[in-house]
N, C-alpha and C. Protein backbone atom coordinates (compact mmCIF):
# COMPACT_ATOMS: atom_id res chain seq x y z
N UNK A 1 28.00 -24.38 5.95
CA UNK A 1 26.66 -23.87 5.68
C UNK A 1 26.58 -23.42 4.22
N UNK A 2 25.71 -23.37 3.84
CA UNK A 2 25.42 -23.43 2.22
C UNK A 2 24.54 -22.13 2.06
N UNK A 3 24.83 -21.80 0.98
CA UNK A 3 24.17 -20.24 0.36
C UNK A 3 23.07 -20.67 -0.50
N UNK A 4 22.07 -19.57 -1.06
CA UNK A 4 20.85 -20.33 -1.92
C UNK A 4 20.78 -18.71 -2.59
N UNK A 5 20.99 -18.96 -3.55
CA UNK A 5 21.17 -17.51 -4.85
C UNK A 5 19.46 -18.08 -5.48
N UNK A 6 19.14 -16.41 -5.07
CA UNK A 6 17.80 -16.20 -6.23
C UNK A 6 18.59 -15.32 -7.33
N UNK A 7 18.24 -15.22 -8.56
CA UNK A 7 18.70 -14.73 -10.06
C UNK A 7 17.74 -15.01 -11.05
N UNK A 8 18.38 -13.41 -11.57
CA UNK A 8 17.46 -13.26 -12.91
C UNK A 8 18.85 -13.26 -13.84
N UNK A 9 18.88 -13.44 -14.80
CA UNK A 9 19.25 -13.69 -16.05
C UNK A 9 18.81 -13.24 -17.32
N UNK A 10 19.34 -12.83 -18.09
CA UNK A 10 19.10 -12.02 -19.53
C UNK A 10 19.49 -12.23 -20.66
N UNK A 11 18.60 -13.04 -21.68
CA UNK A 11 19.37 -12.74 -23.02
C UNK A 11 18.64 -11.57 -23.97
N UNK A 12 19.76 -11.29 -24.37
CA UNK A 12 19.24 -10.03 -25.19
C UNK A 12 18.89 -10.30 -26.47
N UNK A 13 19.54 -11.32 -27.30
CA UNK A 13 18.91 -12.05 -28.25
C UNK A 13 17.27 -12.13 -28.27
N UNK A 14 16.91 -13.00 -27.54
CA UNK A 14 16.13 -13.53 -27.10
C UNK A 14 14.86 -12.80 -26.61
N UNK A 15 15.58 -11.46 -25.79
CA UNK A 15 14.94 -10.06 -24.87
C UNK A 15 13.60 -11.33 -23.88
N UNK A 16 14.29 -11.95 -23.37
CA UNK A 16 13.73 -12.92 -22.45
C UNK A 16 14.53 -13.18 -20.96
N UNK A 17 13.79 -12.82 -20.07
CA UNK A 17 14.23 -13.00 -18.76
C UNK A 17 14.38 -14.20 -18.01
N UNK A 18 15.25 -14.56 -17.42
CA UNK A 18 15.30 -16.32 -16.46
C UNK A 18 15.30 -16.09 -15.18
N UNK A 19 14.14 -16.50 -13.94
CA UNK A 19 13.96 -16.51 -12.87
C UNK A 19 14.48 -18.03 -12.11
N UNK A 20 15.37 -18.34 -11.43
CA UNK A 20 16.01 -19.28 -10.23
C UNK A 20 16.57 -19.14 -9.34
N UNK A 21 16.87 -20.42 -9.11
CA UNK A 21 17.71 -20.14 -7.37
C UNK A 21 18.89 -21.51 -7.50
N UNK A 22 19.75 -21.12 -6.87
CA UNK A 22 20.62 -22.52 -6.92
C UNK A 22 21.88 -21.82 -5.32
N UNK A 23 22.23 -23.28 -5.46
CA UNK A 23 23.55 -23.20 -4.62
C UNK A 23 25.04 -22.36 -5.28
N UNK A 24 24.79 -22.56 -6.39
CA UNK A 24 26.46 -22.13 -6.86
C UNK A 24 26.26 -21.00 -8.32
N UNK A 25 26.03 -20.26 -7.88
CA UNK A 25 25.55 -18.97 -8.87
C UNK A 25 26.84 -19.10 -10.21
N UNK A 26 27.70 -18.82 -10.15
CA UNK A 26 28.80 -19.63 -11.05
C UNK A 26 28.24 -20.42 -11.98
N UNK A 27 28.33 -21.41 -11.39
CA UNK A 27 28.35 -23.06 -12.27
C UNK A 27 27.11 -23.13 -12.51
N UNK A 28 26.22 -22.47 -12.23
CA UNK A 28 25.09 -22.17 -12.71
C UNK A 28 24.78 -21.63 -14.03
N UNK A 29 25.13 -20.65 -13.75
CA UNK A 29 25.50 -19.36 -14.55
C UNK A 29 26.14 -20.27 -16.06
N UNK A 30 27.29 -20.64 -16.01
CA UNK A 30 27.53 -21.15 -17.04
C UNK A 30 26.75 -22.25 -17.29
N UNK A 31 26.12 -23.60 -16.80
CA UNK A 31 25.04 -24.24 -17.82
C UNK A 31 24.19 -23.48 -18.29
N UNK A 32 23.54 -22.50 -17.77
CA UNK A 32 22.95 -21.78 -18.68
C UNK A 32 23.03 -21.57 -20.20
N UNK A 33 24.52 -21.21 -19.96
CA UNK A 33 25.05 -20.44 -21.38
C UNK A 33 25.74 -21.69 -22.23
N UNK A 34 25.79 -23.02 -21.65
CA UNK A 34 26.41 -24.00 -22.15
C UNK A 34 25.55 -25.26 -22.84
N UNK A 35 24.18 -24.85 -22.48
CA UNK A 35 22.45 -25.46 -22.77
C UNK A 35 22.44 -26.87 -22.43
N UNK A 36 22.72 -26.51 -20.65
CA UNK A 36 22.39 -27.24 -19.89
C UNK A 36 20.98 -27.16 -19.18
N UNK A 37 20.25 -26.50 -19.58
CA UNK A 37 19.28 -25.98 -19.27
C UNK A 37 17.71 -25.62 -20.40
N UNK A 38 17.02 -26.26 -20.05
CA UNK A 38 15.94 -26.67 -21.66
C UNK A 38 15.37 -25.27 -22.09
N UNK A 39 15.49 -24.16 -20.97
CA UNK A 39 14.58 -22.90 -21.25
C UNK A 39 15.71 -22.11 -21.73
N UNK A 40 16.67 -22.34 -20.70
CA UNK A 40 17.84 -21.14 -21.86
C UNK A 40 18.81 -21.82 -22.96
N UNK A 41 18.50 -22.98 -23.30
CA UNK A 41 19.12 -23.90 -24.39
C UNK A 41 19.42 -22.84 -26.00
N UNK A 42 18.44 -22.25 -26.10
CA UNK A 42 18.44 -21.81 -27.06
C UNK A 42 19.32 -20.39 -27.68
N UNK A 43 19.93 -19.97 -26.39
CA UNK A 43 21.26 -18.84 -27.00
C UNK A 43 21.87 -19.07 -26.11
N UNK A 44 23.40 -18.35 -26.34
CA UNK A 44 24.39 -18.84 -25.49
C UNK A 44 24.94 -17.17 -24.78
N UNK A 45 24.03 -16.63 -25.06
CA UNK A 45 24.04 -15.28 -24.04
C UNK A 45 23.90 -14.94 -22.89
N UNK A 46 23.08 -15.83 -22.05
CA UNK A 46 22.83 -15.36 -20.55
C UNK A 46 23.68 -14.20 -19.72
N UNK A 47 23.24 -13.24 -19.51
CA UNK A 47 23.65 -12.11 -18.51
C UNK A 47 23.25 -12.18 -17.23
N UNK A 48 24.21 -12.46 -15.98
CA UNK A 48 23.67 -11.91 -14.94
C UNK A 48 22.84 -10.39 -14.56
N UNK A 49 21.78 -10.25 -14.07
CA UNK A 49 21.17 -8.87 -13.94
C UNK A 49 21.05 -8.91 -12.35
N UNK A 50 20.75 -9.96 -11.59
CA UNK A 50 20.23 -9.75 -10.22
C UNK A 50 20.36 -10.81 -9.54
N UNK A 51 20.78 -10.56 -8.04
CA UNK A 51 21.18 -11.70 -7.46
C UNK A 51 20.66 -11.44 -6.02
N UNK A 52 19.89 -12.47 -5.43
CA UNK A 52 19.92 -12.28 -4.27
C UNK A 52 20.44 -13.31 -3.43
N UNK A 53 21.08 -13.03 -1.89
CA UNK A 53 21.62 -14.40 -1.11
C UNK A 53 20.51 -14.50 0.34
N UNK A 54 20.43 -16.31 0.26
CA UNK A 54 19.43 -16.38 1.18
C UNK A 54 20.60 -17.35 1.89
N UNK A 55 20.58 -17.96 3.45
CA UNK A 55 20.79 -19.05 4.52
C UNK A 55 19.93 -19.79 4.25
N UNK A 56 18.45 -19.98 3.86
CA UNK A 56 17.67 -20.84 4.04
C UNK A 56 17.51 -20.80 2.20
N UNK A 57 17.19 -22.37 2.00
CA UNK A 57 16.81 -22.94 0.75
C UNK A 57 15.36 -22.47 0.67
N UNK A 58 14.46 -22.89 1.88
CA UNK A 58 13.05 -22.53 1.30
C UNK A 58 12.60 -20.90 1.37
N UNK A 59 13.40 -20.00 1.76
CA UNK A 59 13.24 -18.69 1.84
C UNK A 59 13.92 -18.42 0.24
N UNK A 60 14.82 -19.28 -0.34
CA UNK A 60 15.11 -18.53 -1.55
C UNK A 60 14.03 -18.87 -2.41
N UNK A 61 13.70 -20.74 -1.94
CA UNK A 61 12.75 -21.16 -3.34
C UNK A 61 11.73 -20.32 -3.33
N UNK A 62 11.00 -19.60 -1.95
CA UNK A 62 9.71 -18.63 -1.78
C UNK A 62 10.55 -17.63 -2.57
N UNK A 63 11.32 -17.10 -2.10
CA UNK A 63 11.53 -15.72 -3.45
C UNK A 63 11.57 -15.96 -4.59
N UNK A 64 11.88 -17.28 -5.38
CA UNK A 64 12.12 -17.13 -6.38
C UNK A 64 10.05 -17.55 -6.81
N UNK A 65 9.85 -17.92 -6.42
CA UNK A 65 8.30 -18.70 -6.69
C UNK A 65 8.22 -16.84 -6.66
N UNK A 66 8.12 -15.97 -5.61
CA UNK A 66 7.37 -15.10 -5.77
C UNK A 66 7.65 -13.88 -6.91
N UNK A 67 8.89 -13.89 -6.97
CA UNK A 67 9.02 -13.36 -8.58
C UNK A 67 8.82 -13.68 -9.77
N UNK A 68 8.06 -14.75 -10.00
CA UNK A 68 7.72 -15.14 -11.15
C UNK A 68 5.61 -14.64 -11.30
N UNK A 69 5.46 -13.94 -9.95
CA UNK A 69 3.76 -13.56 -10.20
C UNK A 69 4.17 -12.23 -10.81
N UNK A 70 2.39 -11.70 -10.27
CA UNK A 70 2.41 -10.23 -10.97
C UNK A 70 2.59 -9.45 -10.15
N UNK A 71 2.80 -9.38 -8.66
CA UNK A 71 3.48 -8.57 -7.55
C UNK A 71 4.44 -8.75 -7.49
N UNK A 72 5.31 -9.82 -8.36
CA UNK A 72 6.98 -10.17 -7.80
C UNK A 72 7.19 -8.95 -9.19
N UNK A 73 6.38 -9.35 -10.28
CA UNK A 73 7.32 -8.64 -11.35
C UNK A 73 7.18 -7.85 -11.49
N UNK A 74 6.17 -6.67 -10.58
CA UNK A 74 5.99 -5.41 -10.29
C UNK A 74 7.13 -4.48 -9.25
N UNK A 75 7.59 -5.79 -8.50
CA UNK A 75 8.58 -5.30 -7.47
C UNK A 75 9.69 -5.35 -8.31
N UNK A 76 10.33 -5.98 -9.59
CA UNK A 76 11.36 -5.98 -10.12
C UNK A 76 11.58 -5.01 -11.23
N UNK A 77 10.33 -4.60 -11.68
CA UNK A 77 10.36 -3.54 -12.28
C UNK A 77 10.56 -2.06 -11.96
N UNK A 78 10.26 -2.02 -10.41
CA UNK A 78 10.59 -1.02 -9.58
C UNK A 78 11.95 -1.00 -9.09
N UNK A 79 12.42 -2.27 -8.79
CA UNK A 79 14.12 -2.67 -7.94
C UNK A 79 14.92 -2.39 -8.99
N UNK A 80 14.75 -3.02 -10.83
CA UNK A 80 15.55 -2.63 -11.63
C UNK A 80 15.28 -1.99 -12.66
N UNK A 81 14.92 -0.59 -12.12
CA UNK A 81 14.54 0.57 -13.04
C UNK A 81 15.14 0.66 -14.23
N UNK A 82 16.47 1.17 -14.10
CA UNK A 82 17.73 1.61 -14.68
C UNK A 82 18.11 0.58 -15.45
N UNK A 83 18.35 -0.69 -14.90
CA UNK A 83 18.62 -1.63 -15.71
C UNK A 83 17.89 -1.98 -16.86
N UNK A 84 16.36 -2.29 -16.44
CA UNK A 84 15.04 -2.18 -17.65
C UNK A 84 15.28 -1.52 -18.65
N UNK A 85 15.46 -0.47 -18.16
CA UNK A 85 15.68 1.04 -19.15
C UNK A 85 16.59 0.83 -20.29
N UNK A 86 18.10 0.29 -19.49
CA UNK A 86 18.67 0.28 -20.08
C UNK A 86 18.94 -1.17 -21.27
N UNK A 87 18.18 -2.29 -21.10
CA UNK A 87 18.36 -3.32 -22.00
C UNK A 87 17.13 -3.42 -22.61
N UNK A 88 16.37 -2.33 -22.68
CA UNK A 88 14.69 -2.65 -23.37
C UNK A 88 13.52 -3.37 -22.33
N UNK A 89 12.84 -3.64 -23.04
CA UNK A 89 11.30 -4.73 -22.70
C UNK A 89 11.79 -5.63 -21.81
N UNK A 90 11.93 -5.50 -20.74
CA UNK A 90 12.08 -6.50 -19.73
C UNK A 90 11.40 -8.16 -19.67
N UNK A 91 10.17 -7.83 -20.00
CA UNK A 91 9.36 -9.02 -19.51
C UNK A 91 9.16 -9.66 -20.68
């Protein structure tokens, strides 16, 4: 059975946030930082900040779809207070 990771991602360069979902949070994780990826191509910083684990693929792709509105990024601003705080301007 297979896992489905929702994640946010952080460059601080950049002070730009990355919303997805994948099977292998890892190998993920590094194309990111290796610019395998056209949106985070541009620094080689990516930080994990947040991870969630789903069983179902379309329950992660719905979370991840729903954190990218203005109720998802109201709920993430509330879930990662401390963190916000602590790396600046979130959004």
């Amino acid at each position: 059975m297979f896992m489905y990771y929702v994640y946010i991602i952080y460059s601080k360069k950049l002070n730009k946030k990355y919303i997805g979902y994948t099977k292998n949070l890892s190998n993920r994780l590094e194309e990111h930082n290796r610019d395998k990826s056209s949106f985070t191509s541009k620094t080689s910083d990516w930080k994990l900040l947040y991870y969630e684990v789903f069983k179902s693929e379309l329950d992660a792709r719905r979370e991840e779809l729903f954190l990218k509105t203005g109720k998802g990024r109201e709920r993430l601003k509330y879930l990662l207070e401390d963190t916000i705080n602590n790396i600046g301007e979130f959004a």
